[in-house]
C-alpha atoms as a PDB file:
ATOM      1  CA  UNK A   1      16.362 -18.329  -3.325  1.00  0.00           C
ATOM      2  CA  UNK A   2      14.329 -14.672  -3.076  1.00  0.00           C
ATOM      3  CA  UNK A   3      14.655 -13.676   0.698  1.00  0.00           C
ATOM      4  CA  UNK A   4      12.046 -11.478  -0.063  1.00  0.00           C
ATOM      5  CA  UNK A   5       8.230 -12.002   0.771  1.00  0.00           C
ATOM      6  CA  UNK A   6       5.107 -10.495   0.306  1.00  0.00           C
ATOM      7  CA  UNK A   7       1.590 -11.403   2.067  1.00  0.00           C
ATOM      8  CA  UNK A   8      -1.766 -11.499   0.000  1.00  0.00           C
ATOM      9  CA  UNK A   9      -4.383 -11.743   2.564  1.00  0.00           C
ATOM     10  CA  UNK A  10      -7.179 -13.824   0.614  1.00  0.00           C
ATOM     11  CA  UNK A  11     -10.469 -14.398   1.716  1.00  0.00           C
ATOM     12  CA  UNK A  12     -11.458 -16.321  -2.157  1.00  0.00           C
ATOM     13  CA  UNK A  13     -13.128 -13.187  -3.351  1.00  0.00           C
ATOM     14  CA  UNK A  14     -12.240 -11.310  -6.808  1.00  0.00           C
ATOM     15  CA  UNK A  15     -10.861  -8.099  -5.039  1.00  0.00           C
ATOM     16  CA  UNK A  16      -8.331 -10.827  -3.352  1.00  0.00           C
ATOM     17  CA  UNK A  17      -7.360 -11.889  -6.937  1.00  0.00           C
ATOM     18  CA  UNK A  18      -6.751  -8.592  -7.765  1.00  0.00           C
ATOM     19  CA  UNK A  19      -4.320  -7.602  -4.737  1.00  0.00           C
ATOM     20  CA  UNK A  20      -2.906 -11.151  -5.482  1.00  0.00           C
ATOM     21  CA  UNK A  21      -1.805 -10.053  -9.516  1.00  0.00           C
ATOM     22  CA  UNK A  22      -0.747  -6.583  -8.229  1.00  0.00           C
ATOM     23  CA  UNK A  23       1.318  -8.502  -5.660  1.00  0.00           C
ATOM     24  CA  UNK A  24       2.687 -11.319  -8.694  1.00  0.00           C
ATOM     25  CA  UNK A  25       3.846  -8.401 -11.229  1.00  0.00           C
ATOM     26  CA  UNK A  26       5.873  -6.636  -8.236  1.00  0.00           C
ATOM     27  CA  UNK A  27       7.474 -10.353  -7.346  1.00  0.00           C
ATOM     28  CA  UNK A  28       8.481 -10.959 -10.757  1.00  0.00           C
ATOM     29  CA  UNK A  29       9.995  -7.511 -10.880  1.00  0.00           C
ATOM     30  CA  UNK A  30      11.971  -7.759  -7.022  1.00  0.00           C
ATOM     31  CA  UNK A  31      12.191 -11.701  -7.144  1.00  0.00           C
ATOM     32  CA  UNK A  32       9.853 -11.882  -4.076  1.00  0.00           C
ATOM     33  CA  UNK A  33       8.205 -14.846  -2.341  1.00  0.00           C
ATOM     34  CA  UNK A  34       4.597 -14.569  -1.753  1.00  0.00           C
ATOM     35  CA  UNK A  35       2.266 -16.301   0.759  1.00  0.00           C
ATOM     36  CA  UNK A  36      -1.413 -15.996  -0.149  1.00  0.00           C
ATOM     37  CA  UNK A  37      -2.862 -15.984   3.916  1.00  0.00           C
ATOM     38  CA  UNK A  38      -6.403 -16.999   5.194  1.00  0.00           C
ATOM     39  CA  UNK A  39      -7.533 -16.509   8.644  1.00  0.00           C
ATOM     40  CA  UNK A  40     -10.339 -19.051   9.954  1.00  0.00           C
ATOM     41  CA  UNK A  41     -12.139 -18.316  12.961  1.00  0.00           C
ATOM     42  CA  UNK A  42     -12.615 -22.355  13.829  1.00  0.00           C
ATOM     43  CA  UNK A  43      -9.739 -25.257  13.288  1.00  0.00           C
ATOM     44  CA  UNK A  44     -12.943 -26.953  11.417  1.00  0.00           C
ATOM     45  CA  UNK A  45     -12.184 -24.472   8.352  1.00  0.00           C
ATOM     46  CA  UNK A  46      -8.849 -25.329   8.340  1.00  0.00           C
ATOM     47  CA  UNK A  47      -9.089 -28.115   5.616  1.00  0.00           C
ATOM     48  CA  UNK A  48     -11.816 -26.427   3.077  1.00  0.00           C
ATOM     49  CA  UNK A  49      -9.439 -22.893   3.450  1.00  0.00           C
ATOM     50  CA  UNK A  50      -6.518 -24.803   2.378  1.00  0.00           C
ATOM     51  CA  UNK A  51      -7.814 -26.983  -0.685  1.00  0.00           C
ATOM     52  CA  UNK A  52      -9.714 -23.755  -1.461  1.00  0.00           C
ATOM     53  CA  UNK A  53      -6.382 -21.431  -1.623  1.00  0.00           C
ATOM     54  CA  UNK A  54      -5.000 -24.509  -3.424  1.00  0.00           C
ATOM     55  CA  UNK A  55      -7.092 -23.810  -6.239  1.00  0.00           C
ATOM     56  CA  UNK A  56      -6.370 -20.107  -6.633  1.00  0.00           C
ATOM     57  CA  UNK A  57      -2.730 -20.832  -6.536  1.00  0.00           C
ATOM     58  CA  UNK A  58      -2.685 -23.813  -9.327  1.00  0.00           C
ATOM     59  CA  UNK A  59      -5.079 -20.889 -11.357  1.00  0.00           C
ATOM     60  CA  UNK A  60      -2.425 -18.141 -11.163  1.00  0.00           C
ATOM     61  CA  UNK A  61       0.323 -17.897 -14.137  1.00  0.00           C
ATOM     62  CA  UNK A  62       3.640 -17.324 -12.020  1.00  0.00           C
ATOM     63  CA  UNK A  63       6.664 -18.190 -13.725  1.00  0.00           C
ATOM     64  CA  UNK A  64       9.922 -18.342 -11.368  1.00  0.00           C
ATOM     65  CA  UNK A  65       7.555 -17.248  -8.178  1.00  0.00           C
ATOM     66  CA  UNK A  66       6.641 -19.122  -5.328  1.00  0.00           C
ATOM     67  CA  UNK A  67       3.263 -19.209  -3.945  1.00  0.00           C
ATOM     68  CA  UNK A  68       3.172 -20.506  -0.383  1.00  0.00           C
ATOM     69  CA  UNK A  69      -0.763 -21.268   1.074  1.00  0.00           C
ATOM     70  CA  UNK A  70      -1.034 -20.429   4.333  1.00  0.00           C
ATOM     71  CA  UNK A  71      -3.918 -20.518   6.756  1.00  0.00           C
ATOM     72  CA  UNK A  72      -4.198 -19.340  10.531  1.00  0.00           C
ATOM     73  CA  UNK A  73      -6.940 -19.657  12.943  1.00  0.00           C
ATOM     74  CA  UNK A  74      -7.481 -16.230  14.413  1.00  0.00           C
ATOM     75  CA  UNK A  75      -9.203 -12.907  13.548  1.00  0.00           C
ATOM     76  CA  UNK A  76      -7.809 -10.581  10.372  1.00  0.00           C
ATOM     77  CA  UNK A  77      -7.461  -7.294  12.627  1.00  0.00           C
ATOM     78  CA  UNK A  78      -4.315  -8.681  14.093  1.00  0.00           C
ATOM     79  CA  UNK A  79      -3.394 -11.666  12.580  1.00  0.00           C
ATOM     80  CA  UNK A  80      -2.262 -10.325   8.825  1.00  0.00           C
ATOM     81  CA  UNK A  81       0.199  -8.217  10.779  1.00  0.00           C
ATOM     82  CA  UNK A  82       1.524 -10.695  12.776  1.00  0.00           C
ATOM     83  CA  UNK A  83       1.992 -13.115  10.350  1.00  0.00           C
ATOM     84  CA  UNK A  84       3.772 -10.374   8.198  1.00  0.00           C
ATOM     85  CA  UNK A  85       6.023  -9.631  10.956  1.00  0.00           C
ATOM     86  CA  UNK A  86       6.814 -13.377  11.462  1.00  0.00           C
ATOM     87  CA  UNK A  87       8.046 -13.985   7.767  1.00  0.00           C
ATOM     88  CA  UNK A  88       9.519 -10.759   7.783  1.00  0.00           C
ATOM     89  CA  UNK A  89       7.200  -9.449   4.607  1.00  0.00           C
ATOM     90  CA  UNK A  90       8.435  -6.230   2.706  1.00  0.00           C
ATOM     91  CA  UNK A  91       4.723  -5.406   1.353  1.00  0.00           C
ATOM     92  CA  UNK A  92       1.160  -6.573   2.165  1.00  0.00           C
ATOM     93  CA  UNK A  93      -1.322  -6.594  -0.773  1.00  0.00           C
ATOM     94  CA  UNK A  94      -4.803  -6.482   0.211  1.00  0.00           C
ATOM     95  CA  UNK A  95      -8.023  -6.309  -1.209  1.00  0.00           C
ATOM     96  CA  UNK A  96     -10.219  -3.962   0.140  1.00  0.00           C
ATOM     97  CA  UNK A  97     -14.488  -4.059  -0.785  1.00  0.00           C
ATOM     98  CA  UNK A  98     -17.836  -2.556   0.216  1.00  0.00           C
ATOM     99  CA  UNK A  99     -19.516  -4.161   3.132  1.00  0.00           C
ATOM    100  CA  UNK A 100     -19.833  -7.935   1.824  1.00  0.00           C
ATOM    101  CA  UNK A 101     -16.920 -10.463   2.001  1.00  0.00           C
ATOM    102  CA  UNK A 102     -14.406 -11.865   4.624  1.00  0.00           C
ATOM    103  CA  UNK A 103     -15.490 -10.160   7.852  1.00  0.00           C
ATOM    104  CA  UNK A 104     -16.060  -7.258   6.049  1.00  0.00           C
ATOM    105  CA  UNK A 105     -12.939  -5.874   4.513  1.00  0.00           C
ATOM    106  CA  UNK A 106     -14.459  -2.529   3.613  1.00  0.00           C
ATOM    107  CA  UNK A 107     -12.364   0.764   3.893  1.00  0.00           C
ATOM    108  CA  UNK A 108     -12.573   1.335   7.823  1.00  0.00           C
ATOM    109  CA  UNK A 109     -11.799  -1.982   8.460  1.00  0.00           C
ATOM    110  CA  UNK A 110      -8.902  -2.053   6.018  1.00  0.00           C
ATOM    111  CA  UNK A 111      -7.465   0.580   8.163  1.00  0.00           C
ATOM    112  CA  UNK A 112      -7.406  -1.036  11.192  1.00  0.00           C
ATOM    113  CA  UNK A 113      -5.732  -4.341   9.508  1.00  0.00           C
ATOM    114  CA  UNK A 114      -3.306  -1.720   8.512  1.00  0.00           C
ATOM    115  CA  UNK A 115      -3.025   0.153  11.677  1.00  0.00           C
ATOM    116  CA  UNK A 116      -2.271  -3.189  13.106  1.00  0.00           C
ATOM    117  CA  UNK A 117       1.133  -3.723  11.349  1.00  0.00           C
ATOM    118  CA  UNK A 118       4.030  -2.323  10.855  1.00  0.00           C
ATOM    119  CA  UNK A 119       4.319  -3.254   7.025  1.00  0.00           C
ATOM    120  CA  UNK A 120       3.292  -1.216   4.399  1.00  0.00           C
ATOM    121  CA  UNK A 121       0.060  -2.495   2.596  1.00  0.00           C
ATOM    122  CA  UNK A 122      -0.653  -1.848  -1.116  1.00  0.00           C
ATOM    123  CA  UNK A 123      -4.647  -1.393  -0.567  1.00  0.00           C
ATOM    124  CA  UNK A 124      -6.137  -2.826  -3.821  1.00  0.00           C
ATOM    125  CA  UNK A 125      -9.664  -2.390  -5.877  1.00  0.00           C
ATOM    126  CA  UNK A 126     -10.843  -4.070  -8.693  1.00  0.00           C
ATOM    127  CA  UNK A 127      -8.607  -1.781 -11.004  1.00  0.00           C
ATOM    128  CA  UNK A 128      -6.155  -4.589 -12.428  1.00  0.00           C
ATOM    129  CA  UNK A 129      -2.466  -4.193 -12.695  1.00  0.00           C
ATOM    130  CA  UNK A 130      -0.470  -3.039 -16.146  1.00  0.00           C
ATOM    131  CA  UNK A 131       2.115  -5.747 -17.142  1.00  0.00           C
ATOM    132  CA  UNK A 132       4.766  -2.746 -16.819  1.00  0.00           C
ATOM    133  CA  UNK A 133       3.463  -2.823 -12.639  1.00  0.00           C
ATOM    134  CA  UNK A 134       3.581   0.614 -10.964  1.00  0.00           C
ATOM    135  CA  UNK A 135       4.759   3.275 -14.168  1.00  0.00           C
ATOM    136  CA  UNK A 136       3.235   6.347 -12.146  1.00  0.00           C
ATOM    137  CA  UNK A 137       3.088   6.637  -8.716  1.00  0.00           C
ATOM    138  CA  UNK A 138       1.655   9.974  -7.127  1.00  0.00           C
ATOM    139  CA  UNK A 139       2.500  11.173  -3.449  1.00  0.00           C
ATOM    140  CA  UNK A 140       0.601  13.691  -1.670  1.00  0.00           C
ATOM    141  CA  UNK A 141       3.272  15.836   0.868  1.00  0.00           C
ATOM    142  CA  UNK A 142       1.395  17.001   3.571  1.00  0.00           C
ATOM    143  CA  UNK A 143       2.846  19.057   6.484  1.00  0.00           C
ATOM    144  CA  UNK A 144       3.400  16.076   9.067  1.00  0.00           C
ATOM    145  CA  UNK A 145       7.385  15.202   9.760  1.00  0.00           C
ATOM    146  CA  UNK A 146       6.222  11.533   9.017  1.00  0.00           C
ATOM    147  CA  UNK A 147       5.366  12.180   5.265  1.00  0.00           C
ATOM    148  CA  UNK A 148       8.972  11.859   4.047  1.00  0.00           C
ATOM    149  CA  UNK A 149       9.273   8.458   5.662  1.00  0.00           C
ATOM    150  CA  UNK A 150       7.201   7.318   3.085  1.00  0.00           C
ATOM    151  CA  UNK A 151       9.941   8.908   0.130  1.00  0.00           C
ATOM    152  CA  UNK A 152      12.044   6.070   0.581  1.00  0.00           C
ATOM    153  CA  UNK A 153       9.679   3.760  -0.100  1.00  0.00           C
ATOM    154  CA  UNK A 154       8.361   4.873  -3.105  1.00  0.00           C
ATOM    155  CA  UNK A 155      12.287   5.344  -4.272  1.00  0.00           C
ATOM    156  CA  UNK A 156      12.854   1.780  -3.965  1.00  0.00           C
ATOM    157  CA  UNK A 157       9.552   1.057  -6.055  1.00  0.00           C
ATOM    158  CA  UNK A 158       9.948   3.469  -8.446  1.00  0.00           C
ATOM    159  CA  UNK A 159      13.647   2.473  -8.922  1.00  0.00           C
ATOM    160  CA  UNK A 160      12.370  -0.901  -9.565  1.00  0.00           C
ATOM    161  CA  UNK A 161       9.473  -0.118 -12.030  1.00  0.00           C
ATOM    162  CA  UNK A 162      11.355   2.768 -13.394  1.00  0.00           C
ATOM    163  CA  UNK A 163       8.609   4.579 -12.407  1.00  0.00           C
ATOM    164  CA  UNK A 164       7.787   8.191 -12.608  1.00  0.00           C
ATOM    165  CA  UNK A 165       7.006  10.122  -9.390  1.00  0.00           C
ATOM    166  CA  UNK A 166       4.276  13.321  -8.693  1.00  0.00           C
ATOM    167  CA  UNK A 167       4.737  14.771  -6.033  1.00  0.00           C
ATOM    168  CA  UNK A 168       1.534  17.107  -4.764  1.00  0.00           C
ATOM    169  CA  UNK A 169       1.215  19.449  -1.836  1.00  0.00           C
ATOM    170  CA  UNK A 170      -0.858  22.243  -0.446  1.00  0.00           C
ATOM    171  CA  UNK A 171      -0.927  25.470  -1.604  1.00  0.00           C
ATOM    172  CA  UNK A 172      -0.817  26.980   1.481  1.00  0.00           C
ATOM    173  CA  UNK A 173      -1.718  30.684   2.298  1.00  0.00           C
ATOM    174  CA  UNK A 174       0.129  31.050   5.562  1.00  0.00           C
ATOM    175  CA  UNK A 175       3.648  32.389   4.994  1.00  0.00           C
ATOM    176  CA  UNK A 176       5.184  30.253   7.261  1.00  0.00           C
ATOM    177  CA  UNK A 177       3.357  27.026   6.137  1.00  0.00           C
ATOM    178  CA  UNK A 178       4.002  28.043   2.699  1.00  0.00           C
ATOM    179  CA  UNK A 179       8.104  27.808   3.400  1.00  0.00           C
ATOM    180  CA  UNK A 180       7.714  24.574   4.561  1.00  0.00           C
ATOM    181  CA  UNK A 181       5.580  23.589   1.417  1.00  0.00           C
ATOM    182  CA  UNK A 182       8.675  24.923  -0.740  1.00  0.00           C
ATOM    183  CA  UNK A 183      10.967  23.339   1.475  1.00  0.00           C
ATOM    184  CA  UNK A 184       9.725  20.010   1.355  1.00  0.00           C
ATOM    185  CA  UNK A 185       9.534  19.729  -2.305  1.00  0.00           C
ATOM    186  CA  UNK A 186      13.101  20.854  -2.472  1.00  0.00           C
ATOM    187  CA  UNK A 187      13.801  18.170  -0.189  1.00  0.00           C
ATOM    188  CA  UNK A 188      11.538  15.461  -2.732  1.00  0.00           C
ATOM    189  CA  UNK A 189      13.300  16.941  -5.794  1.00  0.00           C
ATOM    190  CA  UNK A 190      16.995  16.228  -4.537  1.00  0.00           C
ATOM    191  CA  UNK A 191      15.913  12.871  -3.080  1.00  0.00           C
ATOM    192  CA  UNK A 192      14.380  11.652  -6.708  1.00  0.00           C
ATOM    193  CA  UNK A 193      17.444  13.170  -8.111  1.00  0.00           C
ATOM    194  CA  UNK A 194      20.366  11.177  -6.219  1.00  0.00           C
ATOM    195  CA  UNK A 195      18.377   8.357  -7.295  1.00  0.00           C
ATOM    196  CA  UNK A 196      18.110   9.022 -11.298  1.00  0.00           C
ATOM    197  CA  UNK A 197      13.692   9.438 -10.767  1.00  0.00           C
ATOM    198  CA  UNK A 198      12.145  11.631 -12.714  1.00  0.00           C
ATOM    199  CA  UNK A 199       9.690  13.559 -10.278  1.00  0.00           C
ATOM    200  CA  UNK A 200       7.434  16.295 -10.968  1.00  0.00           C
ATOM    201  CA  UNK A 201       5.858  18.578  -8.441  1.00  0.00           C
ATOM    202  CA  UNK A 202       2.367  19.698  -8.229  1.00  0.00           C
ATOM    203  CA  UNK A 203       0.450  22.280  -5.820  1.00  0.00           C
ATOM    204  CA  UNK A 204      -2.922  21.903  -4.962  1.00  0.00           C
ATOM    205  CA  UNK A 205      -5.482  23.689  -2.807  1.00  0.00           C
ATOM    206  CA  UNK A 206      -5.441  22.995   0.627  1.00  0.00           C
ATOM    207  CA  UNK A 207      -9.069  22.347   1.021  1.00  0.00           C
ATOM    208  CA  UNK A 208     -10.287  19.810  -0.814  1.00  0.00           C
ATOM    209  CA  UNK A 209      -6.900  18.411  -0.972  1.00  0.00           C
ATOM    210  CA  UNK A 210      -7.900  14.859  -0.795  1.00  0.00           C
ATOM    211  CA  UNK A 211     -10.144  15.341  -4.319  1.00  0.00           C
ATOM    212  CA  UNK A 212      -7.221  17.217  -5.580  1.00  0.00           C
ATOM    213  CA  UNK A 213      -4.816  14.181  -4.997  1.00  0.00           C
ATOM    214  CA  UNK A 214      -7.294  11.481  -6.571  1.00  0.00           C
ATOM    215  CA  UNK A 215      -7.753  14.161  -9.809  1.00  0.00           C
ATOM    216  CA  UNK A 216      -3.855  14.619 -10.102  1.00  0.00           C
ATOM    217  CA  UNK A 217      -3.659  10.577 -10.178  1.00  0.00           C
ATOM    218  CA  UNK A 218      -6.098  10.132 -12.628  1.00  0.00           C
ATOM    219  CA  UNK A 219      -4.669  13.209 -15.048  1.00  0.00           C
ATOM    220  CA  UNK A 220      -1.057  11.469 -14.865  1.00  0.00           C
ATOM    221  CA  UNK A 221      -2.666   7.988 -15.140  1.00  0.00           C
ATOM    222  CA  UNK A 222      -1.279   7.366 -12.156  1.00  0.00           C
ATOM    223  CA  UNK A 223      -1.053   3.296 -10.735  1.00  0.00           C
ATOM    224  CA  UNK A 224      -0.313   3.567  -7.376  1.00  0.00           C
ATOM    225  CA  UNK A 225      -1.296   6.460  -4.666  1.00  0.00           C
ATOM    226  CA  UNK A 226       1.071   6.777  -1.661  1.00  0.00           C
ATOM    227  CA  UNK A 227      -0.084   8.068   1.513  1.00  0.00           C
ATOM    228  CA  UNK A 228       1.101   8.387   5.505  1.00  0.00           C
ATOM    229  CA  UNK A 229      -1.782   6.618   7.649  1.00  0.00           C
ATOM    230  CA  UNK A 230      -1.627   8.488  10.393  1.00  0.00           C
ATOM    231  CA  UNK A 231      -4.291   7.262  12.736  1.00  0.00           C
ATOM    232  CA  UNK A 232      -0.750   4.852  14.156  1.00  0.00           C
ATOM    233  CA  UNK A 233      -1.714   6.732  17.641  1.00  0.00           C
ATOM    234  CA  UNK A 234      -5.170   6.912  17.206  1.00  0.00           C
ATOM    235  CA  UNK A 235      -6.444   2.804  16.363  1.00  0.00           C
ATOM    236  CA  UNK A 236      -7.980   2.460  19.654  1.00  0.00           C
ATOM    237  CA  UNK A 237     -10.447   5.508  18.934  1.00  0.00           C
ATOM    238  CA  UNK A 238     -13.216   5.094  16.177  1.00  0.00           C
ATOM    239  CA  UNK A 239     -11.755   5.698  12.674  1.00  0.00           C
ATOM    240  CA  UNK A 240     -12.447   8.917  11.998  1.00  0.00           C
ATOM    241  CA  UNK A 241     -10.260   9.229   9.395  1.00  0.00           C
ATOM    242  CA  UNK A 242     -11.726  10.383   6.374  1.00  0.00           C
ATOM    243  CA  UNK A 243      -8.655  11.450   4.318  1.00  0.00           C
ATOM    244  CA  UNK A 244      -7.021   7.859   4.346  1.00  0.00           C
ATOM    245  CA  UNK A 245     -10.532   5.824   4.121  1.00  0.00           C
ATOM    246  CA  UNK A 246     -11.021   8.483   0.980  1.00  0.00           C
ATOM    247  CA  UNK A 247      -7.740   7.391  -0.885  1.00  0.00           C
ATOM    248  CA  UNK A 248      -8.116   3.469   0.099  1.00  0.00           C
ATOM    249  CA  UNK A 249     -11.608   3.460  -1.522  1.00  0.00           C
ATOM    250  CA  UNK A 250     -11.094   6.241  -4.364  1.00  0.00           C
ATOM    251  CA  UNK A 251     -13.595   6.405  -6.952  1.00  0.00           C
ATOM    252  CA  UNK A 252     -10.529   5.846  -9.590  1.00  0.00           C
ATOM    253  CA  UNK A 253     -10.035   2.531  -8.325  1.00  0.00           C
ATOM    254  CA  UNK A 254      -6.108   3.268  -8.000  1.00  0.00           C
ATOM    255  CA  UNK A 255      -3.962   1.137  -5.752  1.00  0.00           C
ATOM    256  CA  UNK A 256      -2.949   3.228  -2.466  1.00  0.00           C
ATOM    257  CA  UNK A 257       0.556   2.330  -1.017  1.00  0.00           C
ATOM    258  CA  UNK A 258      -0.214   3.055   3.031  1.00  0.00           C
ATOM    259  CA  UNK A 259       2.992   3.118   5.369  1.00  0.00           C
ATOM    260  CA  UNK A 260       2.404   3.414   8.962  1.00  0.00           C
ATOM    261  CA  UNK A 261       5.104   6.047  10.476  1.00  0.00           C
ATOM    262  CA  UNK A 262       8.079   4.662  12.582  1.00  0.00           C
ATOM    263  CA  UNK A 263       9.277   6.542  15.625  1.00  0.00           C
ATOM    264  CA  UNK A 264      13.034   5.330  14.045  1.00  0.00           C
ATOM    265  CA  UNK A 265      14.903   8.353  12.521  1.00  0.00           C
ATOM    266  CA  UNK A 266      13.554   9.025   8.800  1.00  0.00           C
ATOM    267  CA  UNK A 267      15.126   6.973   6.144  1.00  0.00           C
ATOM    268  CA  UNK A 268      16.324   3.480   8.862  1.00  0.00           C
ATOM    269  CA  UNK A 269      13.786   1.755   7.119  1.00  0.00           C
ATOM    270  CA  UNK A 270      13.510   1.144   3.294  1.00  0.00           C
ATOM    271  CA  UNK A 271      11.348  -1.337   1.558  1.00  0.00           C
ATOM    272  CA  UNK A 272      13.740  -3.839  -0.675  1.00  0.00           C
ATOM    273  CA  UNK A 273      17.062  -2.358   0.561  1.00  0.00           C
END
């Protein structure tokens, strides 16, 4: 029996199917359990929500992984993460769209859902999953302490998928910023090494980075993005946070990895350890 368990937040839409394959490939691959989750706002819905996630499961091809239908009366902004924290979930898949669907799940919103937990979320388009899962995976270093949190994560992924990792920074201009540019891929290199990852390292310009991390991902054919949110201190003010609601929605359509930072030392916490 897999104590491992992902969350697909589902709200019947195709974006949901999406997260929901993205979320079956990486089960097959960890031997995870998954519960698909909708959130009603009446107990009326209850019964339709269940015979409608029903469906969708009986639909889905999932050899050896168990699909558990869940459905909670509540609202999505604080309910995903709570029920994540209950069942102890490793990942969150979610489907993110434009301004249609489940109380509209569009890229601001998907950040607060986010903000809300302390589980990573894969954020998912409509850009399907390869049968081979996550083969590239591209992570933007920025100069916040919390970035590296996020290394150990992607280690455990990439260790799974036998992945290949890109690391990308900023070329800074600023002597002292440009030491801790070096320094921190040094610090990425020897990581991916002790683990047997083959990483390569990219610089980018600093402004425009964003663009620069979406073009890198799309040149290495990259399937998965992985990026700090760092609005953790910041979800009761508006969302003003371009750079993450950029790489959620990215024109590529590639699946972002988000990981909140944890005020525990760097490296207590690793996905699948």
């Amino acid at each position: 029996m897999s104590d491992k368990s992902f969350i697909v937040p589902h709200d019947f839409s195709e974006v949901a199917n999406c997260a929901l394959n993205h979320a079956i490939t990486t089960a097959k691959v960890v031997n995870a359990k998954i519960y698909v989750l909708h959130v009603v706002s009446k107990n009326k819905e209850i019964e339709t929500a269940e015979n409608k996630l029903k469906e969708i499961i009986e639909n889905q091809e999932t050899a050896n992984i168990t699909l558990v239908p869940k459905v909670r009366v509540g609202n999505i902004f604080e309910d995903i993460g709570d029920f994540a924290a209950e069942h102890h979930a490793e990942l969150i898949f979610m489907g993110t769209h434009g301004a249609s669907g489940w109380q509209h799940i569009s890229g601001s919103h998907a950040l607060k859902v986010i903000t809300h937990s302390t589980v990573p979320f894969i954020i998912v388009q409509q850009k399907p999953i390869g049968d081979s899962g996550y083969d590239d995976i591209v992570v933007p270093l920025d100069l916040h302490k919390e970035t590296k949190q996020k290394l150990a994560i992607v280690a455990s992924m990439a260790k799974y998928f036998k992945s290949r990792v890109h690391v990308i920074t900023p070329n800074e201009t600023d002597e002292f910023l440009k030491n801790k540019v070096s320094a921190n891929i040094l610090f990425s290199k020897r990581f991916f090494e002790e683990r047997n990852i083959e990483m390569t390292a990219t610089l980018a310009p600093s402004s425009g980075f964003d663009k620069e991390v979406v073009k890198l991902a799309v040149e290495k054919d990259a399937d998965l993005i992985a990026i700090m949110n760092q609005n953790k201190s910041n979800y009761l003010g508006g969302f003003g946070s371009n750079y993450e609601q950029y790489m959620i929605t990215n024109d590529a359509e590639i699946a972002t990895l988000v990981v909140n930072p944890i005020d525990t030392p760097y490296g207590s916490s690793i996905l699948f350890s």
